[in-house]
Protein backbone atom coordinates (compact mmCIF):
# COMPACT_ATOMS: atom_id res chain seq x y z
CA UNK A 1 0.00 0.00 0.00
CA UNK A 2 1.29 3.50 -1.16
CA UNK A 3 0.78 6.86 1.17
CA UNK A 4 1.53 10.29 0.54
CA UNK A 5 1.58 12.77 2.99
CA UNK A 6 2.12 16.46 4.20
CA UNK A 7 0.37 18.90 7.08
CA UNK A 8 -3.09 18.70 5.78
CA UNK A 9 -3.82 15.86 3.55
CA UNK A 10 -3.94 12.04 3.72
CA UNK A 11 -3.40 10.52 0.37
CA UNK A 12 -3.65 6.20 0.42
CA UNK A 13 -4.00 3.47 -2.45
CA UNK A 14 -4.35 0.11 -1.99
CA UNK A 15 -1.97 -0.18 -5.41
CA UNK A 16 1.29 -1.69 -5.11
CA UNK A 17 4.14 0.25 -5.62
CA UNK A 18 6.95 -1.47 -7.89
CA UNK A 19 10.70 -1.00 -7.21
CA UNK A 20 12.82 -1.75 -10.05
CA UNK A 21 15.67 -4.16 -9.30
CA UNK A 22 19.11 -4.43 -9.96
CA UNK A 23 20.64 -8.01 -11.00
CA UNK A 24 23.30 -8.41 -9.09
CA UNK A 25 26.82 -9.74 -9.83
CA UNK A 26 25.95 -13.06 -8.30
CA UNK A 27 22.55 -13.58 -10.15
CA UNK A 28 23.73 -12.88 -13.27
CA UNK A 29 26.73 -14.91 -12.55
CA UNK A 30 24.30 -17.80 -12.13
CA UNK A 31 22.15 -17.13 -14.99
CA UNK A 32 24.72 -17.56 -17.15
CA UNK A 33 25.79 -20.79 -15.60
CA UNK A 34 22.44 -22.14 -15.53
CA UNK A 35 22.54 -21.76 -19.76
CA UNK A 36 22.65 -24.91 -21.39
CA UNK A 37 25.01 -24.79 -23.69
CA UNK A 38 27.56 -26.81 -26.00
CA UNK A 39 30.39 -24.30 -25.11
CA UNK A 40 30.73 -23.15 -21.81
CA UNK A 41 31.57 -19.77 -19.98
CA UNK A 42 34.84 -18.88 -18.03
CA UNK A 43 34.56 -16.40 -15.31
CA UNK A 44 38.56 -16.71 -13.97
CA UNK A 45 41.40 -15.53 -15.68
CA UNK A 46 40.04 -13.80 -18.41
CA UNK A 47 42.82 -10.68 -18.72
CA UNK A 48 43.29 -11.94 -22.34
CA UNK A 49 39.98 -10.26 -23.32
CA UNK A 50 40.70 -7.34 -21.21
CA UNK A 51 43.28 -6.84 -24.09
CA UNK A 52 43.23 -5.59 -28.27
CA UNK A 53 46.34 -4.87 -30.73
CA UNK A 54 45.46 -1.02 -30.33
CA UNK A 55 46.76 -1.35 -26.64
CA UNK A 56 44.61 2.13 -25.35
CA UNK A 57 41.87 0.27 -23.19
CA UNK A 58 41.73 -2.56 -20.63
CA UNK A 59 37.71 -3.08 -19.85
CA UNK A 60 37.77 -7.10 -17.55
CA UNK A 61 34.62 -8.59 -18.60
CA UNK A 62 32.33 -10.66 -16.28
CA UNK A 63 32.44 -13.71 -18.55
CA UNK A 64 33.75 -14.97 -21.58
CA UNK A 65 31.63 -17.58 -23.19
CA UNK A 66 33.22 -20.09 -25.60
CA UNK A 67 30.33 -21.37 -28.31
CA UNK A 68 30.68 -24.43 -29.96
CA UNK A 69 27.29 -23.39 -31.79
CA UNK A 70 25.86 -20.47 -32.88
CA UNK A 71 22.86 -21.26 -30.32
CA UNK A 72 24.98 -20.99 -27.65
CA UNK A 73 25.74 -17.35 -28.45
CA UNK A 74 21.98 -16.67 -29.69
CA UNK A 75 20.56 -18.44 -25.90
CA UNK A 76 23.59 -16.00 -24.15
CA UNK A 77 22.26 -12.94 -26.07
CA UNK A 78 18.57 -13.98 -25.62
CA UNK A 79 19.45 -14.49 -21.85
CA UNK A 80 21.07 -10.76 -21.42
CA UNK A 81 18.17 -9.45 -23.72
CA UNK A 82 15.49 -10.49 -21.57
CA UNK A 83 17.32 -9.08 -18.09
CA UNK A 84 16.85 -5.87 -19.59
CA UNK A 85 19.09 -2.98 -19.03
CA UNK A 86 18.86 -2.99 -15.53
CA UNK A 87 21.67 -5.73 -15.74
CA UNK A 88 23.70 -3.07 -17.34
CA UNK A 89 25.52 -6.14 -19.57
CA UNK A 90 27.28 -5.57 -22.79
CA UNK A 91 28.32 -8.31 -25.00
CA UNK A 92 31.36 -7.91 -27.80
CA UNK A 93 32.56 -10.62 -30.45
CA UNK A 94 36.34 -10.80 -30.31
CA UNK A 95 38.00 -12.92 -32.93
CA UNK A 96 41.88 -12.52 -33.23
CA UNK A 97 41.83 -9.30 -30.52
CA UNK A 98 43.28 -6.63 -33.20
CA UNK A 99 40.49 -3.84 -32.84
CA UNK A 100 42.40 -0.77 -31.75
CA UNK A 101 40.16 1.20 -29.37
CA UNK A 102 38.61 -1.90 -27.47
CA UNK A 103 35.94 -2.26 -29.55
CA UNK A 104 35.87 -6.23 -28.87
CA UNK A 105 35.75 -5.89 -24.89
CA UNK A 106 32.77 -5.78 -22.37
CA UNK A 107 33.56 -3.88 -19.20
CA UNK A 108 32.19 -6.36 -16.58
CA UNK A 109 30.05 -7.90 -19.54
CA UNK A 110 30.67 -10.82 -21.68
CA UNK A 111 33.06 -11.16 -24.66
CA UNK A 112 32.47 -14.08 -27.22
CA UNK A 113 35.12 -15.91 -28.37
CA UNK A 114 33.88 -16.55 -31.82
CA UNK A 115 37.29 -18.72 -32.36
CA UNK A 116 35.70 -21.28 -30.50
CA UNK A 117 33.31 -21.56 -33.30
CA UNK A 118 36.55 -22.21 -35.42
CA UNK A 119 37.17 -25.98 -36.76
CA UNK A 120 35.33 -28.61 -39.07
CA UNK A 121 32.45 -26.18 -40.59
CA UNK A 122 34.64 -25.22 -43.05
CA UNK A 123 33.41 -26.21 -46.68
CA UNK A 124 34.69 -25.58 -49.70
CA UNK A 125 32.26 -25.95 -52.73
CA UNK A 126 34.04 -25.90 -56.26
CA UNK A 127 31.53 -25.59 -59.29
CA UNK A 128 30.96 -22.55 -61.85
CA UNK A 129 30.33 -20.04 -58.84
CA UNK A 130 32.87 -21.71 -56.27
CA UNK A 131 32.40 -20.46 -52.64
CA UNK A 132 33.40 -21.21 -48.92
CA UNK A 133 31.03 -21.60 -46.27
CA UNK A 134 33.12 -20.68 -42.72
CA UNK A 135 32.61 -19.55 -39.47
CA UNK A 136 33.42 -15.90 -38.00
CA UNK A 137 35.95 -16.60 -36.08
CA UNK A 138 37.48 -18.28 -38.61
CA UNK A 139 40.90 -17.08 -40.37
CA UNK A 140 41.42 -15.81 -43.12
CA UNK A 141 45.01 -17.31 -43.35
CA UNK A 142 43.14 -20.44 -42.64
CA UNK A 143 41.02 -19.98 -46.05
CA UNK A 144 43.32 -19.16 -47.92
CA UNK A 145 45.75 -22.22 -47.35
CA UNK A 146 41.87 -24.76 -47.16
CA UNK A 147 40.69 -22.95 -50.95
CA UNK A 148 44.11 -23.31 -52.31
CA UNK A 149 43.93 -27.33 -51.95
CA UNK A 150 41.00 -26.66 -55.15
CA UNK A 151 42.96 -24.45 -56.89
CA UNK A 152 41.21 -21.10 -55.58
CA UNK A 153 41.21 -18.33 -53.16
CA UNK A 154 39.62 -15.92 -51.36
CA UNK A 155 38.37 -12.56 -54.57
CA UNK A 156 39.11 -10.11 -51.97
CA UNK A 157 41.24 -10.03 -48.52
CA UNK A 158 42.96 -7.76 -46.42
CA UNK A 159 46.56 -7.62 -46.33
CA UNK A 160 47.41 -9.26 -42.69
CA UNK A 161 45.84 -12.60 -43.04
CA UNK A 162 46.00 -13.60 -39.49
CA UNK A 163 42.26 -11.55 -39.11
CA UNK A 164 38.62 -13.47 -38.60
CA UNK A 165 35.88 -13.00 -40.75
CA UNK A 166 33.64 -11.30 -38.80
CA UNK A 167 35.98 -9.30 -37.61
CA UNK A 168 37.01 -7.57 -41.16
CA UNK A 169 33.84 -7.80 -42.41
CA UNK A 170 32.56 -5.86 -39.95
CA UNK A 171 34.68 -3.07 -41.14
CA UNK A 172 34.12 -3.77 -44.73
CA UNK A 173 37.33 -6.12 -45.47
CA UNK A 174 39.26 -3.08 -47.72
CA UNK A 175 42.47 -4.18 -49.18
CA UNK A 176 44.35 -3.84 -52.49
CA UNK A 177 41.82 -6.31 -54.24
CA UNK A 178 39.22 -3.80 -53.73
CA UNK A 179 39.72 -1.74 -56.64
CA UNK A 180 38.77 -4.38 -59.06
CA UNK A 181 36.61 -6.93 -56.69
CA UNK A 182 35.27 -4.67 -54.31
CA UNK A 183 35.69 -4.87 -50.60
CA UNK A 184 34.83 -8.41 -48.96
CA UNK A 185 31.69 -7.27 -48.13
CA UNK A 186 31.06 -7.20 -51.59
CA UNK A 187 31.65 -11.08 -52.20
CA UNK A 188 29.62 -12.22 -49.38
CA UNK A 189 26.34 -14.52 -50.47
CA UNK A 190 25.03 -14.82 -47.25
CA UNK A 191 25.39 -14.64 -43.35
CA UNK A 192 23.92 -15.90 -40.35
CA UNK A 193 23.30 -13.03 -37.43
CA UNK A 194 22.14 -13.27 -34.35
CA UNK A 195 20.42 -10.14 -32.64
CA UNK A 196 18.52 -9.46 -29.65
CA UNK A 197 16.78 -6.89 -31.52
CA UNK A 198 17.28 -5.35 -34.86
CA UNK A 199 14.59 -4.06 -37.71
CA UNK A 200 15.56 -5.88 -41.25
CA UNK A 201 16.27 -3.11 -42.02
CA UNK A 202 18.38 -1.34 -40.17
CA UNK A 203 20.23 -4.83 -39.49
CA UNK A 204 20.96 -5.01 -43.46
CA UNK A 205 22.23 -1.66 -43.02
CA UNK A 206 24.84 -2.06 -40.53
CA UNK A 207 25.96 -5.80 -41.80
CA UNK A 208 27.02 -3.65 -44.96
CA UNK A 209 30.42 -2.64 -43.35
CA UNK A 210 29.09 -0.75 -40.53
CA UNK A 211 30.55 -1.99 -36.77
CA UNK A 212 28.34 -4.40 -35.61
């Protein structure tokens, strides 16, 4: 029951009056732990992530999670989505760790290692439009060497190889090939995203070499 009062009035309801809580570090701690996933989450000694090539920020996250699927990060990001911003979490994908101004870290959030995803997935299909399905966090030193085997390689790549694929295509994958094939964006066919919560629109948008 709600009152409010001064000298001369009595105001009362019988309606409830809601206080908005904050998750604490515990609770979200054991959400994430309660998540059943094929990867797993490691909450110790995660300075690694704290860390990028441009060497100007240091943000610890809360978590790192290590997917072996892509519905382990799309039940993490679900999870987060639905605590609403009163958990105050941030998520970043961090492939090989070379964004310069810590673009790829979560202060006390969680960072995804999408080189966990790394590994069998990759498939190489040769025909009259020849193409290679990967993973994100796969490299793009990896590709080359896997495409070469068939006698092809990658239209368009950035000049360090030792990059992930999200991580240059979210930056639009400019290199010396671009004059002629275009950026890597440019020879994508398709991608799989996951988002909380994103109009078609405005998702197509920013997957076309806007930070995502």
């Amino acid at each position: 029951m709600g009152c409010i009062s001064d000298r001369t009035t009595n105001l009362c309801s019988n309606q409830l009056i809601a206080t908005p809580t904050t998750p604490t570090h515990l609770d979200v701690t054991s959400a994430l732990e309660a998540l059943s996933l094929d990867g797993y989450f490691s909450f110790n000694n995660n300075n690694h992530a704290a860390k990028d090539f441009g060497n100007t920020y240091q943000f610890l996250p809360l978590a790192v999670l290590h997917p072996k699927s892509v519905s382990d990060i799309s039940s993490m990001v679900k999870l987060i989505f639905d605590m609403g911003s009163a958990s105050e979490l941030t998520v970043a994908a961090r492939g090989h760790g070379h964004s310069l101004q810590g673009q790829a870290q979560a202060h006390r959030g969680v960072v995804i290692n999408m080189e966990s995803l790394m590994g069998p997935q990759m498939q190489v299909h040769t025909g009259e439009q020849p193409f290679v399905d990967v993973s994100g966090g796969e490299l793009w030193i990896n590709i080359l060497h896997e495409t070469l085997k068939h006698g092809l390689a990658p239209k368009s790549w950035t000049d360090y190889l030792h990059l992930t694929v999200g991580g240059t295509l979210s930056y639009a994958g400019i290199s010396g090939q671009a004059f002629r094939h275009g950026p890597q964006i440019n020879n994508v066919y398709q991608l799989q995203v996951v988002t909380a919560s994103l109009p078609v629109g405005e998702r197509q948008w920013k997957l076309k070499g806007s930070a995502i």
